[in-house]
N, C-alpha and C. Protein backbone atom coordinates (compact mmCIF):
# COMPACT_ATOMS: atom_id res chain seq x y z
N UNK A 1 65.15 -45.61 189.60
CA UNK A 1 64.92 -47.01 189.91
C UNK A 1 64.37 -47.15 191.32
N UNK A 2 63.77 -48.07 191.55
CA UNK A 2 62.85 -48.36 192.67
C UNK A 2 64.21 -49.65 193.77
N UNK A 3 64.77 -48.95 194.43
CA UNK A 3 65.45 -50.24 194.96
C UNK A 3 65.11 -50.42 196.14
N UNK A 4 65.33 -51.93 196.77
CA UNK A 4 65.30 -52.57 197.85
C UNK A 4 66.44 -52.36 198.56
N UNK A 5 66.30 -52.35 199.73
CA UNK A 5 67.37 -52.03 201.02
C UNK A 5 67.22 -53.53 201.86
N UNK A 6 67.90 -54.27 201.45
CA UNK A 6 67.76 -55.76 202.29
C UNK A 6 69.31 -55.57 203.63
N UNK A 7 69.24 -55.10 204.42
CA UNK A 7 70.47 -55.12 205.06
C UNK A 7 70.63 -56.35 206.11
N UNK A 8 72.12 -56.20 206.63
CA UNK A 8 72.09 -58.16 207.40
C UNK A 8 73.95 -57.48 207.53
N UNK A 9 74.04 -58.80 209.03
CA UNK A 9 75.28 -59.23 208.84
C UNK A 9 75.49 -59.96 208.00
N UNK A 10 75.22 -61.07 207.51
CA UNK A 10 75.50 -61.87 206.56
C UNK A 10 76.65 -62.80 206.77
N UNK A 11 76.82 -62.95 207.92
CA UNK A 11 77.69 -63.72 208.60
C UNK A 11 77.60 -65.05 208.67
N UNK A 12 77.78 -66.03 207.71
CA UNK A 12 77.97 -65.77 206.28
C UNK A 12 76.46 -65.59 205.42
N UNK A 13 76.55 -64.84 204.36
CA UNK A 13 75.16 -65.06 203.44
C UNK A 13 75.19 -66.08 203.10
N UNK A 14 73.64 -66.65 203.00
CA UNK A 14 73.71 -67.69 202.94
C UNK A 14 72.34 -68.39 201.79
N UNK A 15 72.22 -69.15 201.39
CA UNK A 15 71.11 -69.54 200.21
C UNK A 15 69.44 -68.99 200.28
N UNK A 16 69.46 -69.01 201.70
CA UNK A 16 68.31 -68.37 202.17
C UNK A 16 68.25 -66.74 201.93
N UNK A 17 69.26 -66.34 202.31
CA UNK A 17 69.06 -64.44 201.79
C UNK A 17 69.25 -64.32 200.44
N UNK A 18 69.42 -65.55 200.11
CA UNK A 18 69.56 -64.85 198.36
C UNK A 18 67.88 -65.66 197.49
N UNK A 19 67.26 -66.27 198.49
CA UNK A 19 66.07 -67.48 197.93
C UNK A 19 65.38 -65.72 198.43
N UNK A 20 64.97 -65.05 200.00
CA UNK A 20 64.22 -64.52 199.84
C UNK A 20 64.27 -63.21 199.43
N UNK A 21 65.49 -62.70 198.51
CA UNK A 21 65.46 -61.36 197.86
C UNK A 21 65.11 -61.30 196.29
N UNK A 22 65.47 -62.73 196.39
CA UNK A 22 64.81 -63.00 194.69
C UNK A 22 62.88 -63.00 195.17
N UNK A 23 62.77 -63.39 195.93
CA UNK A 23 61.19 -63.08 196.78
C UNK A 23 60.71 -61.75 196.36
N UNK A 24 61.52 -61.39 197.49
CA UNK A 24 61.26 -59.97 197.62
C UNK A 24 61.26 -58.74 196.46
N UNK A 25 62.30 -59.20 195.43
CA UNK A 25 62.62 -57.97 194.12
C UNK A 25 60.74 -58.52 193.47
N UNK A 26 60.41 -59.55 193.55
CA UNK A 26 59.53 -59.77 192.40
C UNK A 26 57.91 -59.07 193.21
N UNK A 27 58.09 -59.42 194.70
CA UNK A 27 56.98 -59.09 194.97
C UNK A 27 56.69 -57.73 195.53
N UNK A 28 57.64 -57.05 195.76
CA UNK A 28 57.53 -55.33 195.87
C UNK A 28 57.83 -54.34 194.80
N UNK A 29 57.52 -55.37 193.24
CA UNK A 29 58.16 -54.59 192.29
C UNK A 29 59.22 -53.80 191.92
N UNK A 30 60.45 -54.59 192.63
CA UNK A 30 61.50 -53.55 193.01
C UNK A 30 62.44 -53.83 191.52
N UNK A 31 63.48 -52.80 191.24
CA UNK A 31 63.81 -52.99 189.82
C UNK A 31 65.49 -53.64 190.47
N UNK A 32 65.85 -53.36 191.46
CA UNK A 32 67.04 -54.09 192.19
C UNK A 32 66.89 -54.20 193.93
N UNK A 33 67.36 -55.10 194.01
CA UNK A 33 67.81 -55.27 196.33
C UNK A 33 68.72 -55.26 196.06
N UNK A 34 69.55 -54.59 196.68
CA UNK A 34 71.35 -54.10 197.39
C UNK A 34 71.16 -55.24 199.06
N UNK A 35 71.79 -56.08 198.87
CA UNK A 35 72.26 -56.77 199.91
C UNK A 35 73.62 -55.60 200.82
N UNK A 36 72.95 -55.16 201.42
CA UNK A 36 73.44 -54.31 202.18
C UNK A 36 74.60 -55.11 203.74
N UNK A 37 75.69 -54.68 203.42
CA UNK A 37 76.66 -55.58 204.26
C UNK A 37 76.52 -54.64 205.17
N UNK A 38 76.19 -55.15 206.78
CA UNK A 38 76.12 -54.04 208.16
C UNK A 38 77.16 -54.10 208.39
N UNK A 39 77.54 -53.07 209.46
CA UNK A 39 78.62 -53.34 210.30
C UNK A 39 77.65 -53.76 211.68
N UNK A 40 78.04 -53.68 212.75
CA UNK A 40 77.40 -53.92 214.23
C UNK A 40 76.67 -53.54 214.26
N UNK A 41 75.26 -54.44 214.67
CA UNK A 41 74.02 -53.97 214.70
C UNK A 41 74.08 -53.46 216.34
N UNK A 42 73.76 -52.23 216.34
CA UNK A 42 73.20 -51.26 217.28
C UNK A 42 72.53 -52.01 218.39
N UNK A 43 71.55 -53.26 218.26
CA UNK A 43 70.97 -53.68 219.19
C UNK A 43 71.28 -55.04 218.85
N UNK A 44 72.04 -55.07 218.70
CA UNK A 44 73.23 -56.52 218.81
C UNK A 44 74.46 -56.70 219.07
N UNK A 45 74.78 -55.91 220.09
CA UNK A 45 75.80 -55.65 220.53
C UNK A 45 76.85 -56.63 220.76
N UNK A 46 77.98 -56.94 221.15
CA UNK A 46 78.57 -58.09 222.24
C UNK A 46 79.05 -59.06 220.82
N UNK A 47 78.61 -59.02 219.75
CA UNK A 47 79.12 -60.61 219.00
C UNK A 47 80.23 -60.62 218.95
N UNK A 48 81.37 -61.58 219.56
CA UNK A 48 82.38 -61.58 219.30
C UNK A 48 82.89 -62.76 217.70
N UNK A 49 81.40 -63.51 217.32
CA UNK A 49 81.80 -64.15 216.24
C UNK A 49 81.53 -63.36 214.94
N UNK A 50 81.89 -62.55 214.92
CA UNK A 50 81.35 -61.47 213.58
C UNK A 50 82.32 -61.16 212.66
N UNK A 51 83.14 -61.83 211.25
CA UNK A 51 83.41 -62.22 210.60
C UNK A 51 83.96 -60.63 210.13
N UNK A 52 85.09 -59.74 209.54
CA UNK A 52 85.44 -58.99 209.11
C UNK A 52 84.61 -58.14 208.56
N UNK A 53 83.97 -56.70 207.97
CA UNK A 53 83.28 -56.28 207.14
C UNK A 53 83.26 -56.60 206.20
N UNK A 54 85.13 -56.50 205.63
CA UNK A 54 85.29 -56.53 203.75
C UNK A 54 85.23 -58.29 203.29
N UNK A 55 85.74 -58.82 204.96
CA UNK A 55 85.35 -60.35 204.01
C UNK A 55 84.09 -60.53 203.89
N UNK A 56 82.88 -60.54 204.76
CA UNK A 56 81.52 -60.66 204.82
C UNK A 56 81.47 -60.26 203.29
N UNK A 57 81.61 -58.71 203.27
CA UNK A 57 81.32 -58.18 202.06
C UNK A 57 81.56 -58.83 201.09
N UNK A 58 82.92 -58.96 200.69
CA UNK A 58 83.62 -60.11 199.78
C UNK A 58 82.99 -61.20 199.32
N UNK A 59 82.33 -61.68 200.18
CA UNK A 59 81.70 -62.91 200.41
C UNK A 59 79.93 -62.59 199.51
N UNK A 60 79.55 -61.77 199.59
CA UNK A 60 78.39 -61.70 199.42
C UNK A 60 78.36 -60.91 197.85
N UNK A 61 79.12 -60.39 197.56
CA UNK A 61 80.02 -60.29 196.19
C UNK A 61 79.89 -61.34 195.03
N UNK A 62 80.91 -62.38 195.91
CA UNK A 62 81.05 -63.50 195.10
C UNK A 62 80.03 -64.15 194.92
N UNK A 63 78.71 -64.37 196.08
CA UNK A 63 77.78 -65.19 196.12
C UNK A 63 76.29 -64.49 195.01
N UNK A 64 76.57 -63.38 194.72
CA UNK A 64 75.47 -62.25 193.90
C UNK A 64 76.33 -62.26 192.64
N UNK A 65 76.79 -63.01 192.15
CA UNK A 65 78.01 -62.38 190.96
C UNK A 65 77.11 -63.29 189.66
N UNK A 66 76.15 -63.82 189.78
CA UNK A 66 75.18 -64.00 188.93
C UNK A 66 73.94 -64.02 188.97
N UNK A 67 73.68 -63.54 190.15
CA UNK A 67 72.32 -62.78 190.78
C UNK A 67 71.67 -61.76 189.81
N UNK A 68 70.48 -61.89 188.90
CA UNK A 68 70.06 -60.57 188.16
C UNK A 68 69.28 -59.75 189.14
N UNK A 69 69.67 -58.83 189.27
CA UNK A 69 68.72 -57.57 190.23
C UNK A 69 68.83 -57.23 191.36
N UNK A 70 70.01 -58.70 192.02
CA UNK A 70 70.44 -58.77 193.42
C UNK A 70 71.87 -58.30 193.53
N UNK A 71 72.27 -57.32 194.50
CA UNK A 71 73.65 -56.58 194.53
C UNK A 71 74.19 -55.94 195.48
N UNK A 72 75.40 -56.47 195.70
CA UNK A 72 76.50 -56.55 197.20
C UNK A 72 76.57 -55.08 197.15
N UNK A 73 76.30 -54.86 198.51
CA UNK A 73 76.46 -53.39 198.82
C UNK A 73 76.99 -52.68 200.04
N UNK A 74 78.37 -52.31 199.98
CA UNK A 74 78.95 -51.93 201.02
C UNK A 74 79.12 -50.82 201.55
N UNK A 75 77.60 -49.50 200.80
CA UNK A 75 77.93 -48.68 201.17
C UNK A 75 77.62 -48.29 202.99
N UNK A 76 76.60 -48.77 203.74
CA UNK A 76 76.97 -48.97 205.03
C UNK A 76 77.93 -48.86 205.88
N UNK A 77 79.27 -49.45 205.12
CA UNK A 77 80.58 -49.71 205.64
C UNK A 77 80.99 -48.32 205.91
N UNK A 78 81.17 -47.51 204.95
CA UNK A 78 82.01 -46.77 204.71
C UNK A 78 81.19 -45.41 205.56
N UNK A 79 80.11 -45.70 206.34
CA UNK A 79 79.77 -44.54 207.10
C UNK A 79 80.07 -44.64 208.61
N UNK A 80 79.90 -43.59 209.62
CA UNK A 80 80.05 -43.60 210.53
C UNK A 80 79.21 -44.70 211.69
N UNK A 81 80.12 -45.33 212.45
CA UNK A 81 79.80 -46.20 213.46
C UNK A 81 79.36 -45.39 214.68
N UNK A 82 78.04 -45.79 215.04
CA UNK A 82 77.21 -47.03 215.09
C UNK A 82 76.44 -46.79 213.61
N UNK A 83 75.52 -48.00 213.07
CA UNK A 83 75.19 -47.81 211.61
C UNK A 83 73.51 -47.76 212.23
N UNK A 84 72.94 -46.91 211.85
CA UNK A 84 71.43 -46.39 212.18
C UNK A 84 70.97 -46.31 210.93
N UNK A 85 69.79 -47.22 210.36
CA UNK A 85 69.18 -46.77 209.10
C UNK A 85 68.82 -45.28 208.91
N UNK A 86 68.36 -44.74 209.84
CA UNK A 86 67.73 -43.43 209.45
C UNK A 86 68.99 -42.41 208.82
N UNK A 87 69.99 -42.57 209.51
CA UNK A 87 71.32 -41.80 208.82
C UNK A 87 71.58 -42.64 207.71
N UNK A 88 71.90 -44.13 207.52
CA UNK A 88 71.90 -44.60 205.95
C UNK A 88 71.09 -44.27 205.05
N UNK A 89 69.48 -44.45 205.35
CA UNK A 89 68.82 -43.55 203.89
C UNK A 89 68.99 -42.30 204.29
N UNK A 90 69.05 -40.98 205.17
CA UNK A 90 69.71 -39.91 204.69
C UNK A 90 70.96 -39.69 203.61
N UNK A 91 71.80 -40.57 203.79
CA UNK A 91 73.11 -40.23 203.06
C UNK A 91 72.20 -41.13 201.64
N UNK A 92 71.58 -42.01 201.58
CA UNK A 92 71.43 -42.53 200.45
C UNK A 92 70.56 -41.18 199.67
N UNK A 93 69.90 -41.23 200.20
CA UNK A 93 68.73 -39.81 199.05
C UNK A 93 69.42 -38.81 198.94
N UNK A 94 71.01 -38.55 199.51
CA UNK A 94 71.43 -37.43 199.02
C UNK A 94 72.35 -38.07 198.06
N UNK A 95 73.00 -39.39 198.16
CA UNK A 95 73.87 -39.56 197.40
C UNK A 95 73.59 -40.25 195.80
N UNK A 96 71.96 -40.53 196.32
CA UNK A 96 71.34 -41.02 194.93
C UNK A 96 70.13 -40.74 194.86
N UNK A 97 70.12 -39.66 194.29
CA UNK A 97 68.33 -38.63 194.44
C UNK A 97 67.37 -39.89 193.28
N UNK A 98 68.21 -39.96 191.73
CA UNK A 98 67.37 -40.75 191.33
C UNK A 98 66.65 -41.93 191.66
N UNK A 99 67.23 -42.36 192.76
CA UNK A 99 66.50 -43.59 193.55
C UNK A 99 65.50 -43.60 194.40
N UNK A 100 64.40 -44.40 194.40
CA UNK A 100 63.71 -44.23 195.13
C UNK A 100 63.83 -45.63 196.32
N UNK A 101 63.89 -45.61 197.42
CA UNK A 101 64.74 -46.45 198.55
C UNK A 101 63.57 -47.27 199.16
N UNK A 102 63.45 -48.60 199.22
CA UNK A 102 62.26 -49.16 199.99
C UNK A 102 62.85 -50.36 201.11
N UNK A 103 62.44 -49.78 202.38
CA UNK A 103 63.52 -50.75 203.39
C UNK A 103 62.65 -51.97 203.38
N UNK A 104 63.55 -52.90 203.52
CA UNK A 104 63.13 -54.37 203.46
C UNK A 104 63.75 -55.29 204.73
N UNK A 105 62.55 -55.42 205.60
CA UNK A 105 63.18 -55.84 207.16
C UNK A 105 62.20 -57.62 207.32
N UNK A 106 62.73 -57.83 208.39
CA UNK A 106 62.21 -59.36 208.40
C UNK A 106 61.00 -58.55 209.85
N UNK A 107 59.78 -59.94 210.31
CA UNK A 107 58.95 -59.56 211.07
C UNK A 107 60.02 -59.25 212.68
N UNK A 108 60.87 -60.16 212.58
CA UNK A 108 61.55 -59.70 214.21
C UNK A 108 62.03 -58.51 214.12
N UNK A 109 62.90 -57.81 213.02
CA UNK A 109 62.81 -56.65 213.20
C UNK A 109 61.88 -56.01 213.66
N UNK A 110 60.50 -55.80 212.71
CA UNK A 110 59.43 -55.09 212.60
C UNK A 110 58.75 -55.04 214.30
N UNK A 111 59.03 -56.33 214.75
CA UNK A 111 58.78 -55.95 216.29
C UNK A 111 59.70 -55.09 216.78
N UNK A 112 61.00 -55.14 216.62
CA UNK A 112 61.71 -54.31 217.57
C UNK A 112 61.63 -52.88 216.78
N UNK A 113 61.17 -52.59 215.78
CA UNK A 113 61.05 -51.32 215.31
C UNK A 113 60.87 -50.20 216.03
N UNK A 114 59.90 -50.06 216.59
CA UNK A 114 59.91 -48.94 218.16
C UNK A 114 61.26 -48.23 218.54
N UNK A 115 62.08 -49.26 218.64
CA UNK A 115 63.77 -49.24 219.56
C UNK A 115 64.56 -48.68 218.49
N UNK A 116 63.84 -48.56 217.40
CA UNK A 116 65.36 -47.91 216.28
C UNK A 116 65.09 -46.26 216.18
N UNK A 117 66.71 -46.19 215.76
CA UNK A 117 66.93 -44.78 216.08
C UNK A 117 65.94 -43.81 214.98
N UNK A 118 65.08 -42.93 215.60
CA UNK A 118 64.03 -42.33 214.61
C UNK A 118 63.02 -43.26 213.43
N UNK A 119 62.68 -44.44 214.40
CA UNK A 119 61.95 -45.60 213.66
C UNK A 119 60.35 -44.35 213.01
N UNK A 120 60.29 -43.19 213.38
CA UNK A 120 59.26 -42.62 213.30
C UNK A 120 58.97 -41.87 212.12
N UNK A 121 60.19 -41.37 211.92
CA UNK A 121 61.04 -40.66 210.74
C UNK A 121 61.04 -41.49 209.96
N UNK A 122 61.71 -43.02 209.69
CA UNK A 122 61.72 -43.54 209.00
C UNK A 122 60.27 -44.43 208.17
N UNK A 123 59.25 -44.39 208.96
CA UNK A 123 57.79 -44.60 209.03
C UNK A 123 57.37 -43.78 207.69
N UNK A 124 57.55 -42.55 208.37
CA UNK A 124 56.82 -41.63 207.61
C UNK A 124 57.31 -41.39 206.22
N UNK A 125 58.55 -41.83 206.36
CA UNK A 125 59.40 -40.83 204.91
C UNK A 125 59.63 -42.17 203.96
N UNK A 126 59.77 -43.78 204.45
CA UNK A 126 59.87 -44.44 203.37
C UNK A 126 59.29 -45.91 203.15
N UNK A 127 58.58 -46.07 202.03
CA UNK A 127 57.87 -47.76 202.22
C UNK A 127 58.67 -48.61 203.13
N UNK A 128 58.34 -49.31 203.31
CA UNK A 128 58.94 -50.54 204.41
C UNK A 128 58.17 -52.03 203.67
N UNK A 129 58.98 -52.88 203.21
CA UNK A 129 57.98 -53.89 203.38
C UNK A 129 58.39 -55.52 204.39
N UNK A 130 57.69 -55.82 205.13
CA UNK A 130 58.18 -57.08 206.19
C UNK A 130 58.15 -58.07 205.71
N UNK A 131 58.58 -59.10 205.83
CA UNK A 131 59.09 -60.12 205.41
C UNK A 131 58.84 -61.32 206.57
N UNK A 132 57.73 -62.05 206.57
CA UNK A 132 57.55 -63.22 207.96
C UNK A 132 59.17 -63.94 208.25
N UNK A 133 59.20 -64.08 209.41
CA UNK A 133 60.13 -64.25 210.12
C UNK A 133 59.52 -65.18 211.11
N UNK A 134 59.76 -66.69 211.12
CA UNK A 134 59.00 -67.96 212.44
C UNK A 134 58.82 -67.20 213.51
N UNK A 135 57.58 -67.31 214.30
CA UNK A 135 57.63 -66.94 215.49
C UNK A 135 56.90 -65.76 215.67
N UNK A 136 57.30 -64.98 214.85
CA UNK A 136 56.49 -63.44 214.62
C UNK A 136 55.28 -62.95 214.01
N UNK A 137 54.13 -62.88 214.66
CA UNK A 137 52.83 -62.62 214.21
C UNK A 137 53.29 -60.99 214.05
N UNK A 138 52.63 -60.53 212.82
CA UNK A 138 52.31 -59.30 212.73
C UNK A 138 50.97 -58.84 212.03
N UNK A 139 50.24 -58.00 212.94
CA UNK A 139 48.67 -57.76 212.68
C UNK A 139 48.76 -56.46 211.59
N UNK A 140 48.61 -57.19 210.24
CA UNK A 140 48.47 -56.14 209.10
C UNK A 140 47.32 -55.09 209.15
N UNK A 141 46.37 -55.31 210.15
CA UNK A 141 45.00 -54.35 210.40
C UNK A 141 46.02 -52.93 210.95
N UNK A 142 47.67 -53.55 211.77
CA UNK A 142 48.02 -52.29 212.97
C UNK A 142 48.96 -51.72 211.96
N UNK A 143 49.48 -51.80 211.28
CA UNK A 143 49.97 -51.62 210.21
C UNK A 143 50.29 -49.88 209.38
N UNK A 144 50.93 -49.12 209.81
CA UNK A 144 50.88 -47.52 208.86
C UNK A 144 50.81 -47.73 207.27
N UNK A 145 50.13 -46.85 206.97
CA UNK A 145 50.02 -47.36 205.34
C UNK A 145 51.06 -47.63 204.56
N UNK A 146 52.37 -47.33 204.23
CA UNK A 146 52.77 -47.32 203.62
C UNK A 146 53.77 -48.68 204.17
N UNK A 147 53.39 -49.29 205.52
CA UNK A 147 54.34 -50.41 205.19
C UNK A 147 53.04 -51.89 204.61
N UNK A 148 53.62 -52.68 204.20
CA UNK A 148 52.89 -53.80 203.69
C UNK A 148 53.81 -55.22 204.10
N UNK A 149 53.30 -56.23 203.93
CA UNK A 149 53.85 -57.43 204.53
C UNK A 149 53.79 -58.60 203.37
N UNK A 150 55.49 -58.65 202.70
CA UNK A 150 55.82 -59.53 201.77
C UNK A 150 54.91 -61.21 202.54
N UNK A 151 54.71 -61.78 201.36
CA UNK A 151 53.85 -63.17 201.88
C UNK A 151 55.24 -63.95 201.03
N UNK A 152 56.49 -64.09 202.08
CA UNK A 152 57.00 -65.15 201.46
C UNK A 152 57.62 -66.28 202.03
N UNK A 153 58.04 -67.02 201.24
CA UNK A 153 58.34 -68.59 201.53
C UNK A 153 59.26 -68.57 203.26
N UNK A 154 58.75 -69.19 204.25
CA UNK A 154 59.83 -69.32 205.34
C UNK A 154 61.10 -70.02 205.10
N UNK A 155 62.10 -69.78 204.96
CA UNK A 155 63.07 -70.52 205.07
C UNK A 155 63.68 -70.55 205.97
N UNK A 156 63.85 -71.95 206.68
CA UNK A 156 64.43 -72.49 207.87
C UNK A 156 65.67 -72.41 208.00
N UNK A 157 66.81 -71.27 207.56
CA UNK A 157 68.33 -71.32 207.84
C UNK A 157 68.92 -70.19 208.45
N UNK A 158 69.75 -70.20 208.91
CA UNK A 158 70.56 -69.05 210.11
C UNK A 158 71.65 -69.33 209.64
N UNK A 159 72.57 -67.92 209.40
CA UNK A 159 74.09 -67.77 209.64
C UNK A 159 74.90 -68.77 210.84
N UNK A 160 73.87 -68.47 211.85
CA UNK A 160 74.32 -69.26 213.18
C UNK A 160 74.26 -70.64 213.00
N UNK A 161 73.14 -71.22 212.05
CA UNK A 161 73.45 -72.42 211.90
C UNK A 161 74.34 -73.07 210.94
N UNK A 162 74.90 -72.10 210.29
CA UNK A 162 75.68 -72.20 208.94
C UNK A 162 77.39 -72.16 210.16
N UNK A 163 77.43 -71.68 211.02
CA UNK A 163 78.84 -71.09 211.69
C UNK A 163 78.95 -72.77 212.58
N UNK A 164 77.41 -72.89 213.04
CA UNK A 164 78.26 -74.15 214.07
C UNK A 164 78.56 -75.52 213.58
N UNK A 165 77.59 -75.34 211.82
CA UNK A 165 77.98 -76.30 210.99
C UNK A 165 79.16 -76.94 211.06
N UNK A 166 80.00 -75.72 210.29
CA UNK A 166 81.12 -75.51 209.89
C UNK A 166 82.06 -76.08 210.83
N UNK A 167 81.67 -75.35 212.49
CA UNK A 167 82.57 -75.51 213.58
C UNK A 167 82.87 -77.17 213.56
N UNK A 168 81.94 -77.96 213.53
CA UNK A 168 81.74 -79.00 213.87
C UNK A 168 81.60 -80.37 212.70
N UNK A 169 82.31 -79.30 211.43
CA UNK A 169 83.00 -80.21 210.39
C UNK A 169 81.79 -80.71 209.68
N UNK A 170 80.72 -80.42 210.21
CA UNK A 170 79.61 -81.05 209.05
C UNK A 170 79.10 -80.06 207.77
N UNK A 171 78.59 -80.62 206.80
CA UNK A 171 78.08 -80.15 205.44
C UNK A 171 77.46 -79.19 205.38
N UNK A 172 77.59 -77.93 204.55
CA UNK A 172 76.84 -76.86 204.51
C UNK A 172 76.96 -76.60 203.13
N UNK A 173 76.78 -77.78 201.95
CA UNK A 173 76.83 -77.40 200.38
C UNK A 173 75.68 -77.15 200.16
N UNK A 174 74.51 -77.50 201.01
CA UNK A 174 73.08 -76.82 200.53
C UNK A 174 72.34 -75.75 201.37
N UNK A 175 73.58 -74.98 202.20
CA UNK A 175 72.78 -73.87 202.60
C UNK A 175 73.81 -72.51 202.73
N UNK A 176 75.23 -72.70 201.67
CA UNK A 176 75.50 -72.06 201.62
C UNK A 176 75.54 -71.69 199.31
N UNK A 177 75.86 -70.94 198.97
CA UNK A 177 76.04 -70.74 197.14
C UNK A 177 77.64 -71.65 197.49
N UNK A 178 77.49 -72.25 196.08
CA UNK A 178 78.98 -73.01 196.05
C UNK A 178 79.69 -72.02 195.90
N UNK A 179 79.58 -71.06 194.95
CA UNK A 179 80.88 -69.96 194.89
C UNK A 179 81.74 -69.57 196.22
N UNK A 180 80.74 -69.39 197.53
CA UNK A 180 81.75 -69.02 198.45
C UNK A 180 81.89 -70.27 199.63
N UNK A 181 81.10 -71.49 199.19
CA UNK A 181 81.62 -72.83 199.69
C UNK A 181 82.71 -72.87 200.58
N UNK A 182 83.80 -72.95 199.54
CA UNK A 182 84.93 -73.13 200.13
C UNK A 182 85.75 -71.72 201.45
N UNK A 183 85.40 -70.88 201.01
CA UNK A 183 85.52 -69.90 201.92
C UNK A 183 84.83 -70.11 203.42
N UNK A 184 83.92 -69.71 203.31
CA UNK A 184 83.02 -70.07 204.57
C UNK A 184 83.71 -71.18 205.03
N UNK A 185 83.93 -72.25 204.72
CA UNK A 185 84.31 -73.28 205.58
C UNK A 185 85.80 -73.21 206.05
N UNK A 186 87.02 -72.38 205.26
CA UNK A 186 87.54 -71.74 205.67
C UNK A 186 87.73 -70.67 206.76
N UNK A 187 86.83 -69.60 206.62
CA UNK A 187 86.66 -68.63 207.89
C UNK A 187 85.81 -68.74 208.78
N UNK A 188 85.30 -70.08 208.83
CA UNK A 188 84.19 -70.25 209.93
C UNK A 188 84.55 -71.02 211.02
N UNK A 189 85.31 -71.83 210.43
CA UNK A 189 85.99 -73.06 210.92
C UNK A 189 86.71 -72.92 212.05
């Protein structure tokens, strides 16, 4: 199977990561995306609002639990801290040869790409496809062949704006899945 690697805090997931992976499975021909639950992003250091692993996880579980092709994935978790893609698809191609792995990053990543650990390694050895992200021009002429640049819908929502929602008692039934509704406003709160 051809899968997608969509990784994120997901603090909380939210209608938008699940609007652009249904995007993404259709337009990179992918046969599934694993919503990949991070632990601490490496060059995001310092968050002190960062929501448990297994609840995040939990959370993104419940919110994919009728998702076709889209699927909570915690294997991230369970590896050694700090979490570096290039060691996650290592352990993935050994732990699932039949798969073939295609990372799926937004354009702000793709700028900071340079800064990741063996971003060079990871270049060479596996498709990549970007995903526009506001703000971020990326010149498909500069482009290594094998990455390409999903053309999809912007959606205007942030975890962060989903957290200060919450903080501040106002409505988040249309930018979070009702299934984990009530949660989120629970652990955000």
């Amino acid at each position: 199977m051809k899968i997608g690697l969509y990784g994120g805090s997901f603090n909380p997931i939210h209608v938008g990561h699940i609007a652009l992976a249904r995007q993404l499975r259709a337009l990179a021909g992918l046969d599934e995306v694993w919503l990949m639950v991070s632990p601490q992003n490496p060059l995001k250091q310092g968050r002190d609002d960062m929501l448990d692993d297994h609840l995040r996880f939990a959370m993104v579980q419940k919110a994919l639990e009728k998702e076709d092709g889209l699927v909570a994935c915690d294997y991230e978790l369970q590896l050694p801290k700090p979490s570096y893609t290039w060691n996650t698809l290592q352990h993935l191609k050994e732990d699932y040869p039949q798969h073939t792995f295609v990372l799926l990053i937004g354009g702000d990543n793709w700028a900071l790409f340079p800064r990741w650990y063996r971003a060079d390694e990871i270049v060479r050895n596996y498709q990549i496809v970007v995903y526009p992200r506001r703000d971020c021009y990326i010149d498909s002429a500069q482009l290594p062949a094998n990455v390409t640049i999903a053309e999809t819908e912007l959606l205007d929502i942030s975890s962060t704006e989903v957290r200060q929602r919450v903080k501040k008692g106002q409505d988040i039934s249309r930018l979070v899945p009702t299934a984990i509704l009530p949660l989120v406003s629970e652990y955000y709160r």
